[in-house]
PDB file of N, CA and C in Angstrom:
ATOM      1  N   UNK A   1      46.169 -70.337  22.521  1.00  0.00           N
ATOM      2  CA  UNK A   1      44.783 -70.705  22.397  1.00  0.00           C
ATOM      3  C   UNK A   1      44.489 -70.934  20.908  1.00  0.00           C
ATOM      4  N   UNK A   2      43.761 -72.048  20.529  1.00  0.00           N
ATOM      5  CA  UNK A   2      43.768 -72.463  19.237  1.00  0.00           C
ATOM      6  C   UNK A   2      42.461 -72.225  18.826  1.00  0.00           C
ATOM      7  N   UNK A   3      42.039 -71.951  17.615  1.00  0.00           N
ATOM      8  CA  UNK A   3      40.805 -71.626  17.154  1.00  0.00           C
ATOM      9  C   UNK A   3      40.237 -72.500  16.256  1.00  0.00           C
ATOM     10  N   UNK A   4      39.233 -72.986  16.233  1.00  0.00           N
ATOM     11  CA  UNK A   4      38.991 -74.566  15.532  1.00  0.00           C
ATOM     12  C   UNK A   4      37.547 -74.012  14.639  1.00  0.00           C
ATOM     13  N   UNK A   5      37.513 -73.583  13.377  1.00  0.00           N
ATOM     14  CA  UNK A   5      36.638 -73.191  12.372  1.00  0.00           C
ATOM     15  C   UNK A   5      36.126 -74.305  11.597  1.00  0.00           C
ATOM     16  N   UNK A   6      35.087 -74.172  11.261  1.00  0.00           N
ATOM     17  CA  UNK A   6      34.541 -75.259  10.277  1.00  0.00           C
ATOM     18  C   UNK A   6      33.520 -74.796   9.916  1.00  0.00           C
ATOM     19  N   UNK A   7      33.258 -74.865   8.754  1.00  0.00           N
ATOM     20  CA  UNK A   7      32.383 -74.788   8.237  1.00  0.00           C
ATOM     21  C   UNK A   7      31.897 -75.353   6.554  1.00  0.00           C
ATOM     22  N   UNK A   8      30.776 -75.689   6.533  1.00  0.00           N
ATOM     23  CA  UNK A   8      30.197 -76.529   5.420  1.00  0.00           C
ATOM     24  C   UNK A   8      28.919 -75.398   4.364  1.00  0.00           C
ATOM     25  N   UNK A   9      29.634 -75.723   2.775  1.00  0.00           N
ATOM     26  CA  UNK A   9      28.689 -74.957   2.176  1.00  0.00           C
ATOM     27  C   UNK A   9      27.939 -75.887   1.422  1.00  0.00           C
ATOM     28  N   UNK A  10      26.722 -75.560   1.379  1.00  0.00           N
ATOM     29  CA  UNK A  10      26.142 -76.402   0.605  1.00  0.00           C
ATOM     30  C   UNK A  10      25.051 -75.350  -0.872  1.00  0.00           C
ATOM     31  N   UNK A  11      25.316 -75.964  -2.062  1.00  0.00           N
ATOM     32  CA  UNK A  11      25.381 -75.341  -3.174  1.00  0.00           C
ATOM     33  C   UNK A  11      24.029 -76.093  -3.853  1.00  0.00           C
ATOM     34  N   UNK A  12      22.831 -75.636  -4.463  1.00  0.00           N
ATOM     35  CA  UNK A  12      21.824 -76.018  -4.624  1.00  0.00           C
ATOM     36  C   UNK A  12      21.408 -75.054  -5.721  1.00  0.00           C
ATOM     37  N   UNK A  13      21.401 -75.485  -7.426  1.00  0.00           N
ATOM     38  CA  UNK A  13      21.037 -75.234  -8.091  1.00  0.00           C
ATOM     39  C   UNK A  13      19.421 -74.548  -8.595  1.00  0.00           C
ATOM     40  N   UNK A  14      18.765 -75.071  -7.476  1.00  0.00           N
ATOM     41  CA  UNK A  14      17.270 -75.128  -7.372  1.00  0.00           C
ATOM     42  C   UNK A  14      16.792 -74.764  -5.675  1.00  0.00           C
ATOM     43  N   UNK A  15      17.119 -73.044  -5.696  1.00  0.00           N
ATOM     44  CA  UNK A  15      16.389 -73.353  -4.099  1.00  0.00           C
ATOM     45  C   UNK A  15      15.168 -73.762  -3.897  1.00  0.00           C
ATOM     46  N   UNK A  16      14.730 -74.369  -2.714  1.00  0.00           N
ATOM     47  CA  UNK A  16      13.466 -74.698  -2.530  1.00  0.00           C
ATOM     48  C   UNK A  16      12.811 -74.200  -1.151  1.00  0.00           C
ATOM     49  N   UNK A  17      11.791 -73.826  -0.909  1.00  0.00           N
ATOM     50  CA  UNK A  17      11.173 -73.438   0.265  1.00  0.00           C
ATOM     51  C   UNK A  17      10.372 -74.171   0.648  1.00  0.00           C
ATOM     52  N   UNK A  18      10.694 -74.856   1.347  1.00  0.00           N
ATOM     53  CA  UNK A  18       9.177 -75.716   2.036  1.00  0.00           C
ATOM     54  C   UNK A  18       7.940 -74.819   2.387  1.00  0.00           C
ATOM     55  N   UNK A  19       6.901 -76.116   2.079  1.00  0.00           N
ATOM     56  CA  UNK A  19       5.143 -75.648   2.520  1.00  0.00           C
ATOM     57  C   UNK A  19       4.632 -76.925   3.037  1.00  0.00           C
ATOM     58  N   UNK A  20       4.240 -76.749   3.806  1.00  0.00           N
ATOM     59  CA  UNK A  20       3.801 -78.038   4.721  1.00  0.00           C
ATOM     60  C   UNK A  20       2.103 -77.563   4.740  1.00  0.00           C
ATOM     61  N   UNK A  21       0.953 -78.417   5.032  1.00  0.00           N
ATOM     62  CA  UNK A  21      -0.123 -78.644   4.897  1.00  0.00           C
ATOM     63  C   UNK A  21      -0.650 -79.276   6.239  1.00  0.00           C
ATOM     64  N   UNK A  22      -1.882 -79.784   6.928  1.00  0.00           N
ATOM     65  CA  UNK A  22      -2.401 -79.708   8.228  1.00  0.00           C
ATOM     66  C   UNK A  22      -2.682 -81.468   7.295  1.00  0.00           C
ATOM     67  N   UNK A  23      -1.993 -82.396   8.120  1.00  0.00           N
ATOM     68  CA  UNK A  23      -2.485 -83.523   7.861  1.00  0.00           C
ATOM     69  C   UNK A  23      -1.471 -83.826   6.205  1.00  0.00           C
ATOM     70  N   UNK A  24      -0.898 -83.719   5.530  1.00  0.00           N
ATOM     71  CA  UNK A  24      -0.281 -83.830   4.338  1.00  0.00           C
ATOM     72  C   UNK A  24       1.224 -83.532   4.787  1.00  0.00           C
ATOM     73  N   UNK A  25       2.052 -84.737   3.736  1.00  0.00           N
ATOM     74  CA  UNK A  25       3.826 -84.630   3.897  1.00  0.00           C
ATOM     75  C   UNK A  25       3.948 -83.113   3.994  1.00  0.00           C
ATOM     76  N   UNK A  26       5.295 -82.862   4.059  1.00  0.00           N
ATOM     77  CA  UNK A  26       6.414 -81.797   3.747  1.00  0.00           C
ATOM     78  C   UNK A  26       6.146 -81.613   2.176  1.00  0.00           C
ATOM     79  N   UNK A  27       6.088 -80.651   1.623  1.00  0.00           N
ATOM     80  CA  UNK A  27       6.339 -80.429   0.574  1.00  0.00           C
ATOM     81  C   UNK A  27       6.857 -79.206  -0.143  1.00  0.00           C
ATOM     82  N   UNK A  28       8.353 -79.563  -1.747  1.00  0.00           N
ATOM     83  CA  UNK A  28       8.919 -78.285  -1.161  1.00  0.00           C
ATOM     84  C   UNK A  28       8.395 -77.830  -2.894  1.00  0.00           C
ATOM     85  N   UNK A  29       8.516 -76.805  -2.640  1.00  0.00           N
ATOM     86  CA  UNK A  29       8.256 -76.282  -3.981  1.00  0.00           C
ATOM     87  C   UNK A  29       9.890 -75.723  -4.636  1.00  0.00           C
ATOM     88  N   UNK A  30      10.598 -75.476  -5.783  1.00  0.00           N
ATOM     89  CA  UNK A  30      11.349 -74.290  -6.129  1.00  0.00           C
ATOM     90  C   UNK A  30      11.245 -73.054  -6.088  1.00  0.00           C
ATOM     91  N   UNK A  31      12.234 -72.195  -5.639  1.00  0.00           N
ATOM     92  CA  UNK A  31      11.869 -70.539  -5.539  1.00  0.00           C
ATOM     93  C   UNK A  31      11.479 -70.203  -6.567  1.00  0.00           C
ATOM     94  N   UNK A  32      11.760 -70.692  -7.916  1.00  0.00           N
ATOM     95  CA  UNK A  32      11.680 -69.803  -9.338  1.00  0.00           C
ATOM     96  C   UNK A  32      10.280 -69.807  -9.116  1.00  0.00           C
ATOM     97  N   UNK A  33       9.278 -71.175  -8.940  1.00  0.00           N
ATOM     98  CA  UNK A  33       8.017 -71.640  -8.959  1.00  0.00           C
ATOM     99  C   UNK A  33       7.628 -70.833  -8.457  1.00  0.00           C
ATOM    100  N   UNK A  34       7.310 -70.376  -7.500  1.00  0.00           N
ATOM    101  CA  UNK A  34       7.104 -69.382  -5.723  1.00  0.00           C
ATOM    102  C   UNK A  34       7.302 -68.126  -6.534  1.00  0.00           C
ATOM    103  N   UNK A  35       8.069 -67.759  -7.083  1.00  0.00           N
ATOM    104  CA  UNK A  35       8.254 -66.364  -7.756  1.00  0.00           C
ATOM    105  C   UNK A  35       7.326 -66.481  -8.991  1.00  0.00           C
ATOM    106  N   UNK A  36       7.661 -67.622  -9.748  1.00  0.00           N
ATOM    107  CA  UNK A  36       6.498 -67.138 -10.564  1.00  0.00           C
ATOM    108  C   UNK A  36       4.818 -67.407 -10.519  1.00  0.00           C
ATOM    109  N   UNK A  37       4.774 -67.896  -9.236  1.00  0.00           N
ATOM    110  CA  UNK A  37       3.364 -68.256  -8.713  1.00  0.00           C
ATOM    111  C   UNK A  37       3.143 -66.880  -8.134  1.00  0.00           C
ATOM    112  N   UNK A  38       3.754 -66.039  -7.730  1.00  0.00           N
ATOM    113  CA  UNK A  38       3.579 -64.608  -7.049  1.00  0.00           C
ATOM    114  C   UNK A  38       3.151 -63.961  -7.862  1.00  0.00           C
ATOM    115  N   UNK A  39       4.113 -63.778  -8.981  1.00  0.00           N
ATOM    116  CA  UNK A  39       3.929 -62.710 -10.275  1.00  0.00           C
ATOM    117  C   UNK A  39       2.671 -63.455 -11.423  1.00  0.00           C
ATOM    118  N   UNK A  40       2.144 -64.209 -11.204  1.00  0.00           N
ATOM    119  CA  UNK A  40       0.624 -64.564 -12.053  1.00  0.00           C
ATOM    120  C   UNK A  40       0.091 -63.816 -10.823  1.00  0.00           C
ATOM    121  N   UNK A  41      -0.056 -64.386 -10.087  1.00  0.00           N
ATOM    122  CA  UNK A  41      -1.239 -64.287  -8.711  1.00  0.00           C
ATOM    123  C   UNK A  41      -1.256 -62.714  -8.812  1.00  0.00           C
ATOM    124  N   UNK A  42      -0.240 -62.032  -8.745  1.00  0.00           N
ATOM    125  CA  UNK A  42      -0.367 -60.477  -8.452  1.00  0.00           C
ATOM    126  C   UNK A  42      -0.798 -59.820  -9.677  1.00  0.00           C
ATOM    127  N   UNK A  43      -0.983 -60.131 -11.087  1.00  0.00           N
ATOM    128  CA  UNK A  43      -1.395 -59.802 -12.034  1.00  0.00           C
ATOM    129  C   UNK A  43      -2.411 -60.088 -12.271  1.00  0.00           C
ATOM    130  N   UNK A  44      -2.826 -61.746 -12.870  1.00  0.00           N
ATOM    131  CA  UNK A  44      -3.931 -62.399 -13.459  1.00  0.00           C
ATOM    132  C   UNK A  44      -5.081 -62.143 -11.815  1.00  0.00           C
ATOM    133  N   UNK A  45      -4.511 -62.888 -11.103  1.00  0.00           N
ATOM    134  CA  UNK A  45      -5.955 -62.743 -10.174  1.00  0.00           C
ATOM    135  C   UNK A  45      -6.268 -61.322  -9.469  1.00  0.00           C
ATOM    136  N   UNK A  46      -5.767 -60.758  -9.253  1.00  0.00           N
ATOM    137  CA  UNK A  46      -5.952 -59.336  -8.735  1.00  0.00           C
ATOM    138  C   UNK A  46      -6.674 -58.371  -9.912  1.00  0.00           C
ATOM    139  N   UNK A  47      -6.882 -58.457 -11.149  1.00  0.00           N
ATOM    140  CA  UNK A  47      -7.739 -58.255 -12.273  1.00  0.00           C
ATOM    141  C   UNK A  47      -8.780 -58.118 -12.025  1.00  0.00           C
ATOM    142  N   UNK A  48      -9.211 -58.975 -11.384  1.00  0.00           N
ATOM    143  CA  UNK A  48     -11.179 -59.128 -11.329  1.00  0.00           C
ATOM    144  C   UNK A  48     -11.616 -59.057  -9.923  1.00  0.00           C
ATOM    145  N   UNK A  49     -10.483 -59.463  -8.683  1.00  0.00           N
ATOM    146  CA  UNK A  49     -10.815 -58.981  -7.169  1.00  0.00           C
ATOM    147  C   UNK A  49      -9.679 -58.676  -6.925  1.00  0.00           C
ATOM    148  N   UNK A  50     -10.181 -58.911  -5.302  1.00  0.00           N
ATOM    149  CA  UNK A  50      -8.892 -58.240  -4.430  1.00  0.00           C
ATOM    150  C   UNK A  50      -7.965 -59.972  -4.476  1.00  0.00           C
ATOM    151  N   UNK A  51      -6.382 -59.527  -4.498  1.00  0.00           N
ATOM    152  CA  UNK A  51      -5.822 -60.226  -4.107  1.00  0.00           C
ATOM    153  C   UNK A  51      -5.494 -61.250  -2.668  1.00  0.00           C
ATOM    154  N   UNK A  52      -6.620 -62.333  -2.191  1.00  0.00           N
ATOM    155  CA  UNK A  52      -6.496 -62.753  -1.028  1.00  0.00           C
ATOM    156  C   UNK A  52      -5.043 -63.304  -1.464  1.00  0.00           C
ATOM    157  N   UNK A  53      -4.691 -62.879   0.148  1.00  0.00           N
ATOM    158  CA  UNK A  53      -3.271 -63.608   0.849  1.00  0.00           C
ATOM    159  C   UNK A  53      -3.429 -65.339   0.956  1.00  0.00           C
ATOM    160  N   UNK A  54      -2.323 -65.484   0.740  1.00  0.00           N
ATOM    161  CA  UNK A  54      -2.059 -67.040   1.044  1.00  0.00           C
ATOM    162  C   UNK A  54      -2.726 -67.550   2.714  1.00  0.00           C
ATOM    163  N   UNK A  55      -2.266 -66.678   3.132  1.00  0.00           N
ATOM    164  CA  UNK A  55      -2.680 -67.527   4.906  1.00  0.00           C
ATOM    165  C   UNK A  55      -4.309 -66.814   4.941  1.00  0.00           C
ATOM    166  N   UNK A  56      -4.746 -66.602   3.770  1.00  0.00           N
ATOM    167  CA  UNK A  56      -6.471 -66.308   4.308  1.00  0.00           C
ATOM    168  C   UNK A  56      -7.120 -67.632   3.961  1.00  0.00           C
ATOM    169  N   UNK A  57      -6.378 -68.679   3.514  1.00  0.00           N
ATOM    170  CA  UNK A  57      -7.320 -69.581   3.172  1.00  0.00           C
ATOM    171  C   UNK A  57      -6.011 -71.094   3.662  1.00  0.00           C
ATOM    172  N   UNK A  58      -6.657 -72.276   4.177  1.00  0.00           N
ATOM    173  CA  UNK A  58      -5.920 -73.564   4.414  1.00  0.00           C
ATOM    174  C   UNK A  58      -5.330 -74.032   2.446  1.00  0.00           C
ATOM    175  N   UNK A  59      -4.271 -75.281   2.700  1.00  0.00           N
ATOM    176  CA  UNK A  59      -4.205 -75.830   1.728  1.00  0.00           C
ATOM    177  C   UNK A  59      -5.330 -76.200   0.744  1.00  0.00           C
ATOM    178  N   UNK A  60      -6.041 -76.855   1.498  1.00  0.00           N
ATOM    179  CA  UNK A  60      -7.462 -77.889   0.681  1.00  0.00           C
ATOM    180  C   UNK A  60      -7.888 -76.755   0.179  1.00  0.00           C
ATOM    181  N   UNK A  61      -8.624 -75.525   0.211  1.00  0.00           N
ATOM    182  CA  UNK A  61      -9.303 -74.780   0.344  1.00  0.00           C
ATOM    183  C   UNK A  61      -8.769 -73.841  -0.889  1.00  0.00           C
ATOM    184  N   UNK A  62      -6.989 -73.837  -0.985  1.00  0.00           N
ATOM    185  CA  UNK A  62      -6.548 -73.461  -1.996  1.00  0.00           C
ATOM    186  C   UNK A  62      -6.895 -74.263  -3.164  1.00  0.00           C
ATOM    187  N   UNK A  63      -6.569 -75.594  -2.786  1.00  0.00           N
ATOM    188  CA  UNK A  63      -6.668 -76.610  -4.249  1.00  0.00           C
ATOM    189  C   UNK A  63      -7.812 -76.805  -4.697  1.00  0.00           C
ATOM    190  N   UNK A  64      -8.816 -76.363  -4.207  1.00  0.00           N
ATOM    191  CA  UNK A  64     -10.525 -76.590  -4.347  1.00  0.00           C
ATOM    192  C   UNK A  64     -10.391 -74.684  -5.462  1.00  0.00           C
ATOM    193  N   UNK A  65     -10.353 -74.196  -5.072  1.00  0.00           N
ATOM    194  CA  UNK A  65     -10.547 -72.645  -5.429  1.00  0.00           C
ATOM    195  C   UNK A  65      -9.272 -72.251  -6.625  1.00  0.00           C
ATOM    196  N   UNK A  66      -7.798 -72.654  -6.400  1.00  0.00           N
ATOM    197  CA  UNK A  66      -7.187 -72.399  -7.841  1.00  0.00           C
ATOM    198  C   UNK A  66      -7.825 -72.836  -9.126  1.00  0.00           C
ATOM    199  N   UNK A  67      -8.234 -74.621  -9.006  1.00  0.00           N
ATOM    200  CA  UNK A  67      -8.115 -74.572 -10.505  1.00  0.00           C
ATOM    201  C   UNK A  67      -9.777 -74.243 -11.243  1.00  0.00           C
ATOM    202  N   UNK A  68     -10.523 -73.865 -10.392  1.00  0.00           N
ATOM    203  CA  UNK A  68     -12.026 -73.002 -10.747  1.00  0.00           C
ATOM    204  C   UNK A  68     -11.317 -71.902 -11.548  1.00  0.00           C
ATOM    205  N   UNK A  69     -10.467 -70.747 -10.774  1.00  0.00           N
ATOM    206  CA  UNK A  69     -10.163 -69.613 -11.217  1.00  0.00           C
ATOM    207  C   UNK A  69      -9.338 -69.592 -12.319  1.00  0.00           C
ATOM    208  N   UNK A  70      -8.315 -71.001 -12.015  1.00  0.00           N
ATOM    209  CA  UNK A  70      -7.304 -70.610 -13.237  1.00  0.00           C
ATOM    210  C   UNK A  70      -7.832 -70.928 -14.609  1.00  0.00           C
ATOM    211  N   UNK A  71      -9.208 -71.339 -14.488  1.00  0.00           N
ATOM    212  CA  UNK A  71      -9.945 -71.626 -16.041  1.00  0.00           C
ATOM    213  C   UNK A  71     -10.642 -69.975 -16.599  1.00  0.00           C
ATOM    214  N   UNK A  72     -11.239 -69.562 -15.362  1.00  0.00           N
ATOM    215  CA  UNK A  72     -11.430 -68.108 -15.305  1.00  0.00           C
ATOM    216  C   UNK A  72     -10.197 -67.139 -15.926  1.00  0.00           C
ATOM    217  N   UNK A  73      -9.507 -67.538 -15.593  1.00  0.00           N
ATOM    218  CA  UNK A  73      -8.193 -66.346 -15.602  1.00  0.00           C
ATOM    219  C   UNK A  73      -7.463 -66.909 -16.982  1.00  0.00           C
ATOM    220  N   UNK A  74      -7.568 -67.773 -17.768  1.00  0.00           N
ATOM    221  CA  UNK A  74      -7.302 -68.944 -18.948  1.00  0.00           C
ATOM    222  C   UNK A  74      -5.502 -68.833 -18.386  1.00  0.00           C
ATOM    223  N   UNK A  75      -5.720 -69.762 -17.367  1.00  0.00           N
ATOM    224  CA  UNK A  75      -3.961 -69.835 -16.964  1.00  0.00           C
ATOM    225  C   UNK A  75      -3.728 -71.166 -17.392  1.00  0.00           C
ATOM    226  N   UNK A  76      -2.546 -71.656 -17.826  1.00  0.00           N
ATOM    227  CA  UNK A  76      -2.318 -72.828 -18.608  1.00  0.00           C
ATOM    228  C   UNK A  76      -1.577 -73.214 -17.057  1.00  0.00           C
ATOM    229  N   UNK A  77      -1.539 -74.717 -17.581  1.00  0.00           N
ATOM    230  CA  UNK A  77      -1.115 -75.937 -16.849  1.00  0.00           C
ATOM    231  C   UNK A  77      -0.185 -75.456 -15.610  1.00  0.00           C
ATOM    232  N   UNK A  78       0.912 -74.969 -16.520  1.00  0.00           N
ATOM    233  CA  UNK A  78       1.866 -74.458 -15.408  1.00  0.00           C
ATOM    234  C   UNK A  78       1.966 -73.087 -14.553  1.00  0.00           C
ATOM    235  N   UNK A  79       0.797 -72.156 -15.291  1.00  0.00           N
ATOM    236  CA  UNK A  79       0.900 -71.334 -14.538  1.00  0.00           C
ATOM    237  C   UNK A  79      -0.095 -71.726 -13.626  1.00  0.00           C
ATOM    238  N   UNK A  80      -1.250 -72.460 -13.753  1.00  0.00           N
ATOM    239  CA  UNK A  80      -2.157 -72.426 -12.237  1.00  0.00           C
ATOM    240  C   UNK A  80      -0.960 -73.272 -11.559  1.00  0.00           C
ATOM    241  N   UNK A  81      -0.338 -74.411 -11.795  1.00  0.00           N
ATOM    242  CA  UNK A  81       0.426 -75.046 -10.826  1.00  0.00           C
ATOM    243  C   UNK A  81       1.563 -73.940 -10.009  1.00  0.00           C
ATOM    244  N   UNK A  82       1.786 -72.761 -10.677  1.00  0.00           N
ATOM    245  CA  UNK A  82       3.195 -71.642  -9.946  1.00  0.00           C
ATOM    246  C   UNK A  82       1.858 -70.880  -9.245  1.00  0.00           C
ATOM    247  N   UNK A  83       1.004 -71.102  -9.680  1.00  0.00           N
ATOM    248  CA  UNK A  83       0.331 -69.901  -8.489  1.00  0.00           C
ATOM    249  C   UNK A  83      -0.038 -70.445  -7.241  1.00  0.00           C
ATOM    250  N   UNK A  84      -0.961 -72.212  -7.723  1.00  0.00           N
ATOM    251  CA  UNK A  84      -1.258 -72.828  -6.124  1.00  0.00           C
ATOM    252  C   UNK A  84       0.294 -72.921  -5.741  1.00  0.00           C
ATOM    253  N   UNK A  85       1.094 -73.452  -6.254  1.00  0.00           N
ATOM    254  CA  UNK A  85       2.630 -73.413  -5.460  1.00  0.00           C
ATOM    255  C   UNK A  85       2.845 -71.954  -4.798  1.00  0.00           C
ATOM    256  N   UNK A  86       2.875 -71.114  -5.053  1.00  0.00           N
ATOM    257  CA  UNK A  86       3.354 -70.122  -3.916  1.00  0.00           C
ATOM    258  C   UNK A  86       1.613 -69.647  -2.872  1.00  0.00           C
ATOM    259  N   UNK A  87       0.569 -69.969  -3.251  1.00  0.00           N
ATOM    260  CA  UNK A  87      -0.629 -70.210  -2.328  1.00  0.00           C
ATOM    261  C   UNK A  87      -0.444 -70.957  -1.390  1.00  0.00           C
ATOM    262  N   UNK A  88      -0.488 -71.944  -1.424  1.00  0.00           N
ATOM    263  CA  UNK A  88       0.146 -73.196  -0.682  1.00  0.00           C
ATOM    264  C   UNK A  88       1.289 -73.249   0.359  1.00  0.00           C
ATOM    265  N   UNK A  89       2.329 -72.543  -0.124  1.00  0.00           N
ATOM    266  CA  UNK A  89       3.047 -72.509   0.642  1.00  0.00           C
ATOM    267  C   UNK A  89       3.205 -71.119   1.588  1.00  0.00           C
ATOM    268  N   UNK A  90       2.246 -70.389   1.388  1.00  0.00           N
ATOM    269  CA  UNK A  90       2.082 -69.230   2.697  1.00  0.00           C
ATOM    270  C   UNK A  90       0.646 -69.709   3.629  1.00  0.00           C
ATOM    271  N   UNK A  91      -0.129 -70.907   3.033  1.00  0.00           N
ATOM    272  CA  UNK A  91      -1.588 -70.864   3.520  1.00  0.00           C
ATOM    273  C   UNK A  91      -1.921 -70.834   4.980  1.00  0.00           C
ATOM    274  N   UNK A  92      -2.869 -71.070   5.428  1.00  0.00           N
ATOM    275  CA  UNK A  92      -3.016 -71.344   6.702  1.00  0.00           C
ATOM    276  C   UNK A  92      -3.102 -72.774   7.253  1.00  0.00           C
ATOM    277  N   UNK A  93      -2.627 -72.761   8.434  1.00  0.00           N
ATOM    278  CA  UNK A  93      -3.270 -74.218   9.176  1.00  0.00           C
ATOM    279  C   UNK A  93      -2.486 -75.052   8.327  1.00  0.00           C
TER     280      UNK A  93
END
């Protein structure tokens, strides 16, 4: 009886996690992004309230409400973009 194995690795410098949106493409973000959209979000915004979860609010609803706060919170360019990136990609709907 012969045993027939195969298998394929695939090697990706940049993982990425998809976040998909209600009506909007696929879209993937990088993990580093996602990690460092976590670690602002869990610092800078949790400062002044409670930390809402990603799935308490839809996409739109994120992108309307990050960049209000990230002027609040004086987050530069790339950090509001790592925080809606890991928002975004847990949101709701």
């Amino acid at each position: 009886m012969a045993l027939f194995v195969s298998g394929v690795v695939f090697v990706n410098c940049s993982p990425r996690i998809a976040a998909t949106t209600t009506g909007a493409p696929k879209t993937e973000y990088p993990l580093a992004q996602l990690e460092s959209g976590k670690a602002i979000w869990s610092g800078a915004c949790t400062k002044c309230h409670k930390g809402y979860e990603p799935a308490s609010h839809t996409a739109k609803q994120w992108e309307r409400i990050v960049p209000r706060m990230a002027k609040k919170a004086k987050l530069d360019e790339r950090q509001s973009a790592d925080v809606l990136a890991y928002l975004i990609s847990g949101a709701a709907g």
